[in-house]
C-alpha atoms as a PDB file:
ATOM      1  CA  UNK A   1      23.243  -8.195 -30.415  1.00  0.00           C
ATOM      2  CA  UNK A   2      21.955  -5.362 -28.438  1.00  0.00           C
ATOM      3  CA  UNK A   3      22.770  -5.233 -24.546  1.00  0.00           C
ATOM      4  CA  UNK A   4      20.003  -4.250 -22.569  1.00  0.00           C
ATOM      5  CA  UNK A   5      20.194  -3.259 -18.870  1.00  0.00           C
ATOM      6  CA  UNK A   6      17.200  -2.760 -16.414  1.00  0.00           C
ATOM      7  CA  UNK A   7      17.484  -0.915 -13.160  1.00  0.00           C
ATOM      8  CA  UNK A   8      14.940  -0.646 -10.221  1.00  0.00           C
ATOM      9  CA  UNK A   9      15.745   2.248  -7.796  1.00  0.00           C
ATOM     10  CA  UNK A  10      19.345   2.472  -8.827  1.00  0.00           C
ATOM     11  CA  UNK A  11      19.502  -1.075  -8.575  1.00  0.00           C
ATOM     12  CA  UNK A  12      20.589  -3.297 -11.323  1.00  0.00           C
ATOM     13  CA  UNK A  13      17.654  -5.853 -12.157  1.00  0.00           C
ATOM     14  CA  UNK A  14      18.691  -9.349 -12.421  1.00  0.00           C
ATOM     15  CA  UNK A  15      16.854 -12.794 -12.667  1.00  0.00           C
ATOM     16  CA  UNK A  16      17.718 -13.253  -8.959  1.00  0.00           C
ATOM     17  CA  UNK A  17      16.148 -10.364  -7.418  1.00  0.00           C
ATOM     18  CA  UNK A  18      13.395  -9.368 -10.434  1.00  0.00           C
ATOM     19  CA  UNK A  19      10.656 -11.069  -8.140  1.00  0.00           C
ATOM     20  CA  UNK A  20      11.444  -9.281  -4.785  1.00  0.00           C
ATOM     21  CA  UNK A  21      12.168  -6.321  -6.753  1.00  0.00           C
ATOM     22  CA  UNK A  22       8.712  -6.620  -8.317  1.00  0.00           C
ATOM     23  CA  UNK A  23       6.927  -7.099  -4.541  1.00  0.00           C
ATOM     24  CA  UNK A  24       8.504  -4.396  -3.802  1.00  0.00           C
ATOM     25  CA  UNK A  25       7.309  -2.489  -6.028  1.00  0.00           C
ATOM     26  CA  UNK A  26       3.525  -3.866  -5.907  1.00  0.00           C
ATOM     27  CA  UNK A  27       3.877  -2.935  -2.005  1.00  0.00           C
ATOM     28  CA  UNK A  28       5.055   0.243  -2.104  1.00  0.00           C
ATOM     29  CA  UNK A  29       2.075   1.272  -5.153  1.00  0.00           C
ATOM     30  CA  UNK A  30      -0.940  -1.088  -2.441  1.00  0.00           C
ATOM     31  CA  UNK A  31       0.300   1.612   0.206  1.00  0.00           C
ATOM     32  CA  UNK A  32       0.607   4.888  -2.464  1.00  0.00           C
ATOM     33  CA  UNK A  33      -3.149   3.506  -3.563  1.00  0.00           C
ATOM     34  CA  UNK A  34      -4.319   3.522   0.088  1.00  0.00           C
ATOM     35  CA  UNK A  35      -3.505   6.564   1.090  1.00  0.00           C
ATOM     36  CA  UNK A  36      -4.217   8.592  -2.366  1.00  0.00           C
ATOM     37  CA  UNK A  37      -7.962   7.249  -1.029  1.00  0.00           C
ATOM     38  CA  UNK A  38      -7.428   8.078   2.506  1.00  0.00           C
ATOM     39  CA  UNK A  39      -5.731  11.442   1.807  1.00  0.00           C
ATOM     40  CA  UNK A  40      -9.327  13.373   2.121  1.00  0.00           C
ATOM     41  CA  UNK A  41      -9.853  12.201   5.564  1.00  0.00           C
ATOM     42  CA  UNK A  42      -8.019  13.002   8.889  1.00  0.00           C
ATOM     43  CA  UNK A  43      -5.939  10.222  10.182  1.00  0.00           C
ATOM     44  CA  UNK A  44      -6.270  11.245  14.258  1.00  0.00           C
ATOM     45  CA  UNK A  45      -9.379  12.311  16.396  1.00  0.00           C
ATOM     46  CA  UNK A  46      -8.496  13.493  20.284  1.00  0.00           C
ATOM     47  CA  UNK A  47      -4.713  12.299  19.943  1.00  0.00           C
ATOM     48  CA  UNK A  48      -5.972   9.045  18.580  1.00  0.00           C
ATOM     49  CA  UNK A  49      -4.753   7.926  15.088  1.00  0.00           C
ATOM     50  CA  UNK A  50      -6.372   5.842  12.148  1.00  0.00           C
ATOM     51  CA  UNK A  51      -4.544   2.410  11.772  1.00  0.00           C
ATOM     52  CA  UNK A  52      -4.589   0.610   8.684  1.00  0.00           C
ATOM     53  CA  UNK A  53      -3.199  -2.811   8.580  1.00  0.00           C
ATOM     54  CA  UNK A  54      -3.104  -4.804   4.990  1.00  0.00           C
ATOM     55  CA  UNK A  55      -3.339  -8.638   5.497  1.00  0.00           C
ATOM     56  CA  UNK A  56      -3.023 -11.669   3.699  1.00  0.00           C
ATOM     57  CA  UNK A  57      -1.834 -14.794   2.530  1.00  0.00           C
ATOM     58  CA  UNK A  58      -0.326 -13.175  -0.514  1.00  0.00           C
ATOM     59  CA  UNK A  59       0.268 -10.008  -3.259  1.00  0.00           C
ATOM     60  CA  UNK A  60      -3.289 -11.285  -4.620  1.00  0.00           C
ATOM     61  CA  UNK A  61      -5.424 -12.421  -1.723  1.00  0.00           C
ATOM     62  CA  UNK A  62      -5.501  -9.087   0.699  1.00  0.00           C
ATOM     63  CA  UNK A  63      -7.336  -7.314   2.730  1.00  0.00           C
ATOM     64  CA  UNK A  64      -7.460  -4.045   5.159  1.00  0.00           C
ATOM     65  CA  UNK A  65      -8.350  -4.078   8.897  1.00  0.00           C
ATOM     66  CA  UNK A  66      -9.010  -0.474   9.917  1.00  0.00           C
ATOM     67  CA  UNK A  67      -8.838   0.456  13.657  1.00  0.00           C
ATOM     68  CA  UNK A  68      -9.052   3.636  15.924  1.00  0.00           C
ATOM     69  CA  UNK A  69     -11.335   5.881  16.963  1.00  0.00           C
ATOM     70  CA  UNK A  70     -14.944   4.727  15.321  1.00  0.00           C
ATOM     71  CA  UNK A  71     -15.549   8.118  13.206  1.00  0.00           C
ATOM     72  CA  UNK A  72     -12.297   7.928  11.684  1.00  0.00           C
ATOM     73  CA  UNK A  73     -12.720   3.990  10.706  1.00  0.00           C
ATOM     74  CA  UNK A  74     -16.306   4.926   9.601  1.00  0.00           C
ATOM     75  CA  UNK A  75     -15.034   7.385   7.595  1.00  0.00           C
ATOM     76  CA  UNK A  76     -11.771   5.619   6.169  1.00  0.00           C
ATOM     77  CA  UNK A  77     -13.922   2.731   5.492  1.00  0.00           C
ATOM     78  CA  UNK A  78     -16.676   5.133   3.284  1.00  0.00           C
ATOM     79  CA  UNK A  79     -13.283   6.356   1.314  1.00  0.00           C
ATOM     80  CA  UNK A  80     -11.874   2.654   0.701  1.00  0.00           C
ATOM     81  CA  UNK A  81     -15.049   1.986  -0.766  1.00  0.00           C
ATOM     82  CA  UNK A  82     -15.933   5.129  -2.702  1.00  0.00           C
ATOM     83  CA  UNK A  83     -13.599   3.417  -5.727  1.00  0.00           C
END
């Protein structure tokens, strides 16, 4: 029989922890795919900053609130959609 091992972040992967490990992991790529899309726009106008919020009831039903200064949210909101 062959062993196999799986490791997350230098952390062995076990039935116990594969589903937090695997939220994890869906989190962390939500946030990398926001702010790939938000990375052409500035994230503060007069010492005010762009805030992004990610809301839901779950991994599959979400949804982003922007807030700050209205350019900024205009424009995040024109780059969220853009894909």
């Amino acid at each position: 029989m062959i062993d196999i091992k799986m490791t997350i972040n230098g952390r062995p992967l076990t039935s116990d922890n594969f589903r937090d490990e695997l939220e994890k992991l869906a989190i962390e790529s939500i946030k990398d795919g926001i702010r790939k899309q938000l990375s052409g726009i500035p994230h503060e106008l007069n010492g005010k900053r762009l805030i992004v919020e990610v809301v839901g009831t779950d991994l599959h039903h979400l949804s982003i609130q922007l807030s700050g200064p209205d350019e900024l949210v205009k424009r995040a909101k024109s780059a969220l959609e853009a894909e």
